[in-house]
PDB file of N, CA and C in Angstrom:
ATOM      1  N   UNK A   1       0.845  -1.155   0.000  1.00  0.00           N
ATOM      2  CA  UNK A   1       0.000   0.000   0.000  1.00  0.00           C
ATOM      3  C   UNK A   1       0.905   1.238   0.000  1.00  0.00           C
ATOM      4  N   UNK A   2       0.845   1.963  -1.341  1.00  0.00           N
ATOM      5  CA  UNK A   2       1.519   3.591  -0.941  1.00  0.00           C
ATOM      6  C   UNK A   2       0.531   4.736  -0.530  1.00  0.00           C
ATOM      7  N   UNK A   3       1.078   5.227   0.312  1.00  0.00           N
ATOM      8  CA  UNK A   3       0.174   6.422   0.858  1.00  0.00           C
ATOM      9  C   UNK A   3       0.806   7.711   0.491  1.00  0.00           C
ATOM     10  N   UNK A   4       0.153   8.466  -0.268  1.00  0.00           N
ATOM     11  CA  UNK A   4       0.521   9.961  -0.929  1.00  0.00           C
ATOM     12  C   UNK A   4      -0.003  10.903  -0.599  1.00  0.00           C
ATOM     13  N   UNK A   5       0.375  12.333  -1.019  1.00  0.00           N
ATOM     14  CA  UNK A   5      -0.314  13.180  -0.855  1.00  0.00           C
ATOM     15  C   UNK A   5       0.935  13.972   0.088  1.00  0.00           C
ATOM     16  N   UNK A   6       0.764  15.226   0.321  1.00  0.00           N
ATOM     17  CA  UNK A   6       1.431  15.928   0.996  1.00  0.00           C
ATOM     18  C   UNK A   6       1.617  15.309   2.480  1.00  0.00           C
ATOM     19  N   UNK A   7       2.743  15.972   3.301  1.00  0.00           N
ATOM     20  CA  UNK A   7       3.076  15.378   4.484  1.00  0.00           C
ATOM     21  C   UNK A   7       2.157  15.687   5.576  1.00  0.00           C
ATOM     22  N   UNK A   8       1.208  16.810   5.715  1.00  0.00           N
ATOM     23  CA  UNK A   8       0.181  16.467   6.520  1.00  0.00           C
ATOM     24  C   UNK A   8      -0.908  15.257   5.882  1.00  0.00           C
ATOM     25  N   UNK A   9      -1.306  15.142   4.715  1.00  0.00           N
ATOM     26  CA  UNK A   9      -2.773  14.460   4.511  1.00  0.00           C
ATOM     27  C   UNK A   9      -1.411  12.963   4.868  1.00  0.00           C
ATOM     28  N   UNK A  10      -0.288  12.520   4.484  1.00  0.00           N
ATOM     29  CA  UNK A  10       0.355  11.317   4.997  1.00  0.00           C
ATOM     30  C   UNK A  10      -0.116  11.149   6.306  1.00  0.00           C
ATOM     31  N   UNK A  11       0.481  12.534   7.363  1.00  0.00           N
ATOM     32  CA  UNK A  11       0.313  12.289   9.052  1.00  0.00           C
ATOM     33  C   UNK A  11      -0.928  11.862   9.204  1.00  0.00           C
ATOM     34  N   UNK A  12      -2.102  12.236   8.446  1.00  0.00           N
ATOM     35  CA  UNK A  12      -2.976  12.044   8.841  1.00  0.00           C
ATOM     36  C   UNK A  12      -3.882  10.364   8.607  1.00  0.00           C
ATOM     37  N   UNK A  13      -3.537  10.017   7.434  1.00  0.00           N
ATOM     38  CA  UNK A  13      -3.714   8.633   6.920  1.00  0.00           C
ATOM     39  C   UNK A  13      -3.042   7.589   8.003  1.00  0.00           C
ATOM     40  N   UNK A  14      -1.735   7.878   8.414  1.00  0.00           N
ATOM     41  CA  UNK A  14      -1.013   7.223   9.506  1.00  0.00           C
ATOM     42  C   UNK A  14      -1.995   6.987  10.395  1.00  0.00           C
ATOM     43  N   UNK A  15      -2.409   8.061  10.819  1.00  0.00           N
ATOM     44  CA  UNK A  15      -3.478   8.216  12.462  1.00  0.00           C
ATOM     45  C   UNK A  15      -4.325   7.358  12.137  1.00  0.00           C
ATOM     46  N   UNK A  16      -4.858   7.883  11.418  1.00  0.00           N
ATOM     47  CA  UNK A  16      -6.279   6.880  10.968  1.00  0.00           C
ATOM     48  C   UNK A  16      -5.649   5.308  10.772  1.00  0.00           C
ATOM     49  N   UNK A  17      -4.478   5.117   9.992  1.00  0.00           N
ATOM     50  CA  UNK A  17      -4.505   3.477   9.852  1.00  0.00           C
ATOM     51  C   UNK A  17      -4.366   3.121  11.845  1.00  0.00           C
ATOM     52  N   UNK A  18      -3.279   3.777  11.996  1.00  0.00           N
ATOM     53  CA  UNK A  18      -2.447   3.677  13.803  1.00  0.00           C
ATOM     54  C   UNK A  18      -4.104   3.033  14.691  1.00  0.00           C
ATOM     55  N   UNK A  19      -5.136   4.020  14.263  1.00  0.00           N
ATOM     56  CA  UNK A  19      -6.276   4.123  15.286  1.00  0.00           C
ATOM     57  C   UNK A  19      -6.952   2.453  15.022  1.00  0.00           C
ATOM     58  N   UNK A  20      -7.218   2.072  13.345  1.00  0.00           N
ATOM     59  CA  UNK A  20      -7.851   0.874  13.188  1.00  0.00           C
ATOM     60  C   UNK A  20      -7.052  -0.253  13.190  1.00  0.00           C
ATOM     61  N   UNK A  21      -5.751   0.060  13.301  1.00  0.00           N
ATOM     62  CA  UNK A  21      -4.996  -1.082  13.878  1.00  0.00           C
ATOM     63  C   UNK A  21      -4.875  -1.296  15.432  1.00  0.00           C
ATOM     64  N   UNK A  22      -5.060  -0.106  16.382  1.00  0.00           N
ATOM     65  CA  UNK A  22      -5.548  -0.647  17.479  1.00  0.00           C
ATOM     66  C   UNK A  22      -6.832  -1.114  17.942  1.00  0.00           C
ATOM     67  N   UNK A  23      -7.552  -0.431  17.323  1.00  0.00           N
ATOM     68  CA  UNK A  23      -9.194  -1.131  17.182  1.00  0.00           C
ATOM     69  C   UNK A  23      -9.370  -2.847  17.429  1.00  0.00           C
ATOM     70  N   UNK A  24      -8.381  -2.822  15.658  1.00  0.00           N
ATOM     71  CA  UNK A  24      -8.899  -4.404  15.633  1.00  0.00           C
ATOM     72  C   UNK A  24      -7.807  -5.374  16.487  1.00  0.00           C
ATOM     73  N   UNK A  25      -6.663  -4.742  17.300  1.00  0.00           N
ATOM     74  CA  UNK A  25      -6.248  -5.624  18.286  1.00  0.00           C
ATOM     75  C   UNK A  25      -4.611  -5.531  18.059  1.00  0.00           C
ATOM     76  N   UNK A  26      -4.163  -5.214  16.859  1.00  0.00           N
ATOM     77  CA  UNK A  26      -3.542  -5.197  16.134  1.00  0.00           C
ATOM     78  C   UNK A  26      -2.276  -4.567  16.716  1.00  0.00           C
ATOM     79  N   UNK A  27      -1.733  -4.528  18.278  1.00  0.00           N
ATOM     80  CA  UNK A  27      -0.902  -3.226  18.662  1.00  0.00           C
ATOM     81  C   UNK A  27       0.448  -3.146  17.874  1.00  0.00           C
ATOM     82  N   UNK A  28       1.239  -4.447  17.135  1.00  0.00           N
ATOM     83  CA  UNK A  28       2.060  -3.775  16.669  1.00  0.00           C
ATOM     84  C   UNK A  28       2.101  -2.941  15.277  1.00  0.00           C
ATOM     85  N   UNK A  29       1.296  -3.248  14.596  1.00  0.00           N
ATOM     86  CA  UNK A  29       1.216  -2.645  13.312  1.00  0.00           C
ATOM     87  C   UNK A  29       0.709  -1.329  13.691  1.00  0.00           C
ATOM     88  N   UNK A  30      -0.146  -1.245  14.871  1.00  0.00           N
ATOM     89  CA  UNK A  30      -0.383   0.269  15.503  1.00  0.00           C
ATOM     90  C   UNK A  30       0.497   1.105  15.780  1.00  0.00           C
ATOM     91  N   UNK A  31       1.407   0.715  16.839  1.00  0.00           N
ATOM     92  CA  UNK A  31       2.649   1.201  17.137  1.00  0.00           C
ATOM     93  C   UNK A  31       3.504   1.727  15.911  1.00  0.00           C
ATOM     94  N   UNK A  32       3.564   0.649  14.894  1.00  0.00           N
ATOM     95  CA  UNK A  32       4.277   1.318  13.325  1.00  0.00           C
ATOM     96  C   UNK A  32       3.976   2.197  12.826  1.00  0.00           C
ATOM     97  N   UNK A  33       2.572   1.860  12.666  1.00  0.00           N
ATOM     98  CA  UNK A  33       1.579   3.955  12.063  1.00  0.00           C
ATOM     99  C   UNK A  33       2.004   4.775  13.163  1.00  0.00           C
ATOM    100  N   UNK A  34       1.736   4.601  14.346  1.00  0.00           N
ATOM    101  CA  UNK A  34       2.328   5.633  14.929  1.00  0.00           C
ATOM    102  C   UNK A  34       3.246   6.359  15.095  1.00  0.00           C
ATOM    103  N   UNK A  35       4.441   5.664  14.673  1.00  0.00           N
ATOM    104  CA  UNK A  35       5.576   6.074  14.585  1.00  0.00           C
ATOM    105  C   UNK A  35       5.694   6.612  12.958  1.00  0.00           C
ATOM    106  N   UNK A  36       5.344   5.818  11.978  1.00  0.00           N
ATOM    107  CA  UNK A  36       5.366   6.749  10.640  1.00  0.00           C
ATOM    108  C   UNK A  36       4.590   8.173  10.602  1.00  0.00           C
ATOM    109  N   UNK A  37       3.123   8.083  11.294  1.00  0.00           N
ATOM    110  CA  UNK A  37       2.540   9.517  11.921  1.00  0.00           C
ATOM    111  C   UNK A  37       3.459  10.621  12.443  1.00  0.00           C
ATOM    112  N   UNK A  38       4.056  10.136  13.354  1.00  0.00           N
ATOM    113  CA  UNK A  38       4.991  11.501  14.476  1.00  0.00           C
ATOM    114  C   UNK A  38       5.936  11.687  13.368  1.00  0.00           C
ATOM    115  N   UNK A  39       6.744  10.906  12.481  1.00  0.00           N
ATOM    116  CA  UNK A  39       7.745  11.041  11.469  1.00  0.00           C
ATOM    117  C   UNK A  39       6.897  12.533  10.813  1.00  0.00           C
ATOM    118  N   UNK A  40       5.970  12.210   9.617  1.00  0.00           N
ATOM    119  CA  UNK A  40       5.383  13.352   9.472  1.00  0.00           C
ATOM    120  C   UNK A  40       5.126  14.342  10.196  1.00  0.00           C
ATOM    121  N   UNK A  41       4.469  14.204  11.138  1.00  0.00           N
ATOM    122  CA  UNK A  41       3.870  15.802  12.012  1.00  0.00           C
ATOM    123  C   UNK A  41       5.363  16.173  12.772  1.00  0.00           C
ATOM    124  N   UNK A  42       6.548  15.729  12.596  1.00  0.00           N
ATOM    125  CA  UNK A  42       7.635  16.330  12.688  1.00  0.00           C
ATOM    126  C   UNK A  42       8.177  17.169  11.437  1.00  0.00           C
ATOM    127  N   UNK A  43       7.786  16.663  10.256  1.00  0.00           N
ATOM    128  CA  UNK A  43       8.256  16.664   8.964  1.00  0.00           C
ATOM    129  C   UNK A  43       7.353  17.828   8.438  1.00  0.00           C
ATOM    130  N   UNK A  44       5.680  18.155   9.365  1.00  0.00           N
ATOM    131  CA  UNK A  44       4.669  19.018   8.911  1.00  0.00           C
ATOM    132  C   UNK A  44       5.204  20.759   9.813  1.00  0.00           C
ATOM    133  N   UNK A  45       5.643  19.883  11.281  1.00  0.00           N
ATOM    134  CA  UNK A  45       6.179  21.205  12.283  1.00  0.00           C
ATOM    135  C   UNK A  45       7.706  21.771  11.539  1.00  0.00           C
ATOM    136  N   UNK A  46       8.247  21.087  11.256  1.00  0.00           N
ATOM    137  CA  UNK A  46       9.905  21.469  11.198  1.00  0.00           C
ATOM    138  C   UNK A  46      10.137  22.308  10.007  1.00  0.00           C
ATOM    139  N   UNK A  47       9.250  22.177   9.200  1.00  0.00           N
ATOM    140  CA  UNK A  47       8.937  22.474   7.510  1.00  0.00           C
ATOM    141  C   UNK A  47       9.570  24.147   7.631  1.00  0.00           C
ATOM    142  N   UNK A  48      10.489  24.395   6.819  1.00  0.00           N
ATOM    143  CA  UNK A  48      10.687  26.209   6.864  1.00  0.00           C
ATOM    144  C   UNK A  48      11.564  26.557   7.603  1.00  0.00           C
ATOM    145  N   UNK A  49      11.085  25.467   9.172  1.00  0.00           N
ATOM    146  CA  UNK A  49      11.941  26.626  10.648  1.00  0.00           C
ATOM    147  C   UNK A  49      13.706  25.692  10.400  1.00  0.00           C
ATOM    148  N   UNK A  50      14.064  24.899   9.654  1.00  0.00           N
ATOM    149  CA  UNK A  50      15.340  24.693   9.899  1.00  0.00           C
ATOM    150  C   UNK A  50      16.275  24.847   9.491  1.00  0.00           C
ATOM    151  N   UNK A  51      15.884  26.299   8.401  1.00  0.00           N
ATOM    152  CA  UNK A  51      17.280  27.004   7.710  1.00  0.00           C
ATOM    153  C   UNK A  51      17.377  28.223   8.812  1.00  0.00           C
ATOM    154  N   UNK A  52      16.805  28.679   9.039  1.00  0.00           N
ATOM    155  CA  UNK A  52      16.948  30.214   9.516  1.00  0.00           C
ATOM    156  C   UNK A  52      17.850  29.472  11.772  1.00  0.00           C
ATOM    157  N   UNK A  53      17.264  28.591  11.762  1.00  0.00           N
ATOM    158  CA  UNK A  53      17.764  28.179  13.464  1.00  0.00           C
ATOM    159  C   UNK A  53      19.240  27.438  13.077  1.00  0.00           C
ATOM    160  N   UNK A  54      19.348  26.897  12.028  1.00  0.00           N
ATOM    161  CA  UNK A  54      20.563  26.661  11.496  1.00  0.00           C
ATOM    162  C   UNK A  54      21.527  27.251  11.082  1.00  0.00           C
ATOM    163  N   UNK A  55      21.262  28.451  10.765  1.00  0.00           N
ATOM    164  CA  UNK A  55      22.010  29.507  10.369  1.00  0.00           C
ATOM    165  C   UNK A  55      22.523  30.331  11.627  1.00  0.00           C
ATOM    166  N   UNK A  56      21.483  30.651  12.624  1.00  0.00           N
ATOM    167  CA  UNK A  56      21.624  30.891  13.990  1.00  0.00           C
ATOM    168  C   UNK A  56      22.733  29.948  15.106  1.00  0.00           C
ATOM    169  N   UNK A  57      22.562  29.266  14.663  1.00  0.00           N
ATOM    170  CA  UNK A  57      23.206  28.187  15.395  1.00  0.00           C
ATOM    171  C   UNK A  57      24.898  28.332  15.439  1.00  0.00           C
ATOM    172  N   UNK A  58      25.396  28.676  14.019  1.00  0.00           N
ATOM    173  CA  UNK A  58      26.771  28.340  13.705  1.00  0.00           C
ATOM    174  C   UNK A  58      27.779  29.629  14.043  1.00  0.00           C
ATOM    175  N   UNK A  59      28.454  29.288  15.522  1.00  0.00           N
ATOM    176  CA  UNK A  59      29.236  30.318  15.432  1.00  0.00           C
ATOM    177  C   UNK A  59      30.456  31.124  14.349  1.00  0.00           C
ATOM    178  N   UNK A  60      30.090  31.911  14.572  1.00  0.00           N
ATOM    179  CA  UNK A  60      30.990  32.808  14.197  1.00  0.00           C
ATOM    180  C   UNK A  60      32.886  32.109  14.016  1.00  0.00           C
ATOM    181  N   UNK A  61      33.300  32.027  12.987  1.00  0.00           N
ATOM    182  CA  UNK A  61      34.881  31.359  13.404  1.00  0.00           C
ATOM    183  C   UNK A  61      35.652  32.991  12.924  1.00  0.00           C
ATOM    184  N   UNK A  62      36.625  33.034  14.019  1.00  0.00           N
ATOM    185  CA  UNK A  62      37.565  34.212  14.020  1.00  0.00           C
ATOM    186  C   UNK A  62      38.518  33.774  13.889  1.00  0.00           C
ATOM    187  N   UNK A  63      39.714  34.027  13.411  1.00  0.00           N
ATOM    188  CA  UNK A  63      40.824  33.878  12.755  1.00  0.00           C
ATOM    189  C   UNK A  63      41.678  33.881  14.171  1.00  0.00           C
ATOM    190  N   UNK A  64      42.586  32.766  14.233  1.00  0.00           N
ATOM    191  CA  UNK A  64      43.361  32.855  15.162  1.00  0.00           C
ATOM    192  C   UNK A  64      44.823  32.948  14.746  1.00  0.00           C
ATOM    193  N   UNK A  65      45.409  33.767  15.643  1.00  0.00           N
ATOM    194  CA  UNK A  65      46.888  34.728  15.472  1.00  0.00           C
ATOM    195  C   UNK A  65      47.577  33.196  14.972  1.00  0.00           C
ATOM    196  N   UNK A  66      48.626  33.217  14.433  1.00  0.00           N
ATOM    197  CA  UNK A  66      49.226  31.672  14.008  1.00  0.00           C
ATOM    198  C   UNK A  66      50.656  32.080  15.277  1.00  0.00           C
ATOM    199  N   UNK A  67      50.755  30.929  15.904  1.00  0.00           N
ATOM    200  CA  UNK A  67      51.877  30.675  17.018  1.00  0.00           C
ATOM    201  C   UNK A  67      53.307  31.286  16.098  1.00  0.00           C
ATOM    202  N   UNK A  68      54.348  31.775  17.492  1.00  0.00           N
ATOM    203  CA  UNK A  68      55.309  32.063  16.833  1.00  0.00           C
ATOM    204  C   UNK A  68      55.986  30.868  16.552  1.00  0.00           C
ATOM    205  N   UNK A  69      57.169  31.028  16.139  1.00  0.00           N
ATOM    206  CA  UNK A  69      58.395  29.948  15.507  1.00  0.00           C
ATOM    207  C   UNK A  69      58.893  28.867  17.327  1.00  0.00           C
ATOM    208  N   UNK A  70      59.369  29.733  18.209  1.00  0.00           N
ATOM    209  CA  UNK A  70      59.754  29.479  19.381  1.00  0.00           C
ATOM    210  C   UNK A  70      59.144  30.163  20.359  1.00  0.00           C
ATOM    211  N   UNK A  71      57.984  30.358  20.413  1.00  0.00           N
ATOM    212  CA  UNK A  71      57.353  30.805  21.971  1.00  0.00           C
ATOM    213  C   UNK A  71      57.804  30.820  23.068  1.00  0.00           C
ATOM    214  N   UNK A  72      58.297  32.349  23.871  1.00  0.00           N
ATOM    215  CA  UNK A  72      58.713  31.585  25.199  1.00  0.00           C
ATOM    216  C   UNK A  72      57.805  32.485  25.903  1.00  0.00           C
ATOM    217  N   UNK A  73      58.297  31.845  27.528  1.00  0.00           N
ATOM    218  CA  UNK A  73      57.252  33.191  28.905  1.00  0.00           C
ATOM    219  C   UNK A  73      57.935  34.143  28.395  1.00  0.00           C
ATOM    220  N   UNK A  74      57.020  35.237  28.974  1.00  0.00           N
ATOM    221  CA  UNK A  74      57.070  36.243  29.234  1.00  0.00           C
ATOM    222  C   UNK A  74      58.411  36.576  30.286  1.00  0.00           C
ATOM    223  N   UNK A  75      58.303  35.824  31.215  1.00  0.00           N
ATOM    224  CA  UNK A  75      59.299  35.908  32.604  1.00  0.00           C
ATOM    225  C   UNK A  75      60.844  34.784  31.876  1.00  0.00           C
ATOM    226  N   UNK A  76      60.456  34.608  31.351  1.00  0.00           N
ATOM    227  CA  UNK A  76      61.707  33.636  31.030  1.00  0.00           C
ATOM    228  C   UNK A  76      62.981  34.296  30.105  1.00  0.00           C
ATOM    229  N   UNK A  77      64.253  34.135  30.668  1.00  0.00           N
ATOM    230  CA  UNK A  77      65.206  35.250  30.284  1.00  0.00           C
ATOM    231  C   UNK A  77      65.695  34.285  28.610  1.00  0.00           C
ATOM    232  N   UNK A  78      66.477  34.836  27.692  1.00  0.00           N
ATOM    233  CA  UNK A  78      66.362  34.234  26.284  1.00  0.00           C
ATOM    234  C   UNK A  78      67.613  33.369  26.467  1.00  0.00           C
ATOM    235  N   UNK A  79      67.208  32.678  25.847  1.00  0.00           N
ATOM    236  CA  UNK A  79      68.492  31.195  26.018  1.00  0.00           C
ATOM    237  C   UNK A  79      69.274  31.527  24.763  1.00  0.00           C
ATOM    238  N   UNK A  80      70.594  31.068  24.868  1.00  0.00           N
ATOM    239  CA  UNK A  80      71.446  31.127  24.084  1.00  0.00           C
ATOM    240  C   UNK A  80      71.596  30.014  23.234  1.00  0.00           C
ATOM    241  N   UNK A  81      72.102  29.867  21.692  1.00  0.00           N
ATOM    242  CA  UNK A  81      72.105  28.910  20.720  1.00  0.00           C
ATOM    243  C   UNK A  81      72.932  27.810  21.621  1.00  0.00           C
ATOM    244  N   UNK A  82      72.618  26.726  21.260  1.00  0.00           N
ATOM    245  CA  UNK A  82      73.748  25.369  21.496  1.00  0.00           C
ATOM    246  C   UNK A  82      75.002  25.965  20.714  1.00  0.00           C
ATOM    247  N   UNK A  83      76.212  25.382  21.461  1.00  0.00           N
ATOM    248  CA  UNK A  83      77.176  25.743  20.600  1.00  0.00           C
ATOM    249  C   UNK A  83      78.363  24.233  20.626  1.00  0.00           C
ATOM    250  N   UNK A  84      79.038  23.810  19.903  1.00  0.00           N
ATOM    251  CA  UNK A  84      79.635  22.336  20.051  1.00  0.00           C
ATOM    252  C   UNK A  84      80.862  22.432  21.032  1.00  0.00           C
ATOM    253  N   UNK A  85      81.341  22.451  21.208  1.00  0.00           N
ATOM    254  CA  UNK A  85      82.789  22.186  22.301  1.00  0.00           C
ATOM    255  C   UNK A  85      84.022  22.091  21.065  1.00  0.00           C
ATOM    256  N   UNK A  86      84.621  23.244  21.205  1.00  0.00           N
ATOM    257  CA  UNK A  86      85.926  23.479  20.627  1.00  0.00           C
ATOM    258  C   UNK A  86      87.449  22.805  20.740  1.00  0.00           C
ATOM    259  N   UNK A  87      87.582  21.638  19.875  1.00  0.00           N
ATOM    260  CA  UNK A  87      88.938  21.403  20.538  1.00  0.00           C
ATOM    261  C   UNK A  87      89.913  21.659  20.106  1.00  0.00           C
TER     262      UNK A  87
END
């Protein structure tokens, strides 16, 4: 069976199968519409709102200074090159 039509008249076909499958006793095939139902009426709510909260969402990236060559403290006095032993 395919069920068509836009994603509310889907949510809504769901309900209706979900409801006569619990009727006739049927709870897991109920449980399945139900869950293909909420799929839609997520798919009917979310519709539009998830470019603009997505766009909101993504911080800002700022450029970070690139490290020097040899970083030292601040407090730390400058070290002198290695040098080999002269003989």
């Amino acid at each position: 069976m395919k069920v068509r039509g836009n994603a509310n008249q889907i949510c809504e076909k769901y309900l209706s199968l979900a409801r006569d499958a619990a009727t006739a006793g049927d709870r897991i095939m109920a449980e399945n519409y139900f869950q293909h139902a909420e799929h839609y009426y997520r798919v009917v709510n979310g519709d539009g709102q998830r470019t603009p909260q997505h766009q909101q969402r993504q911080p800002q990236v700022a450029e970070k200074p690139q490290p020097a060559e040899n970083p030292q403290p601040a407090d730390a006095a400058p070290t002198e090159p290695a040098t080999e032993p002269q003989s």
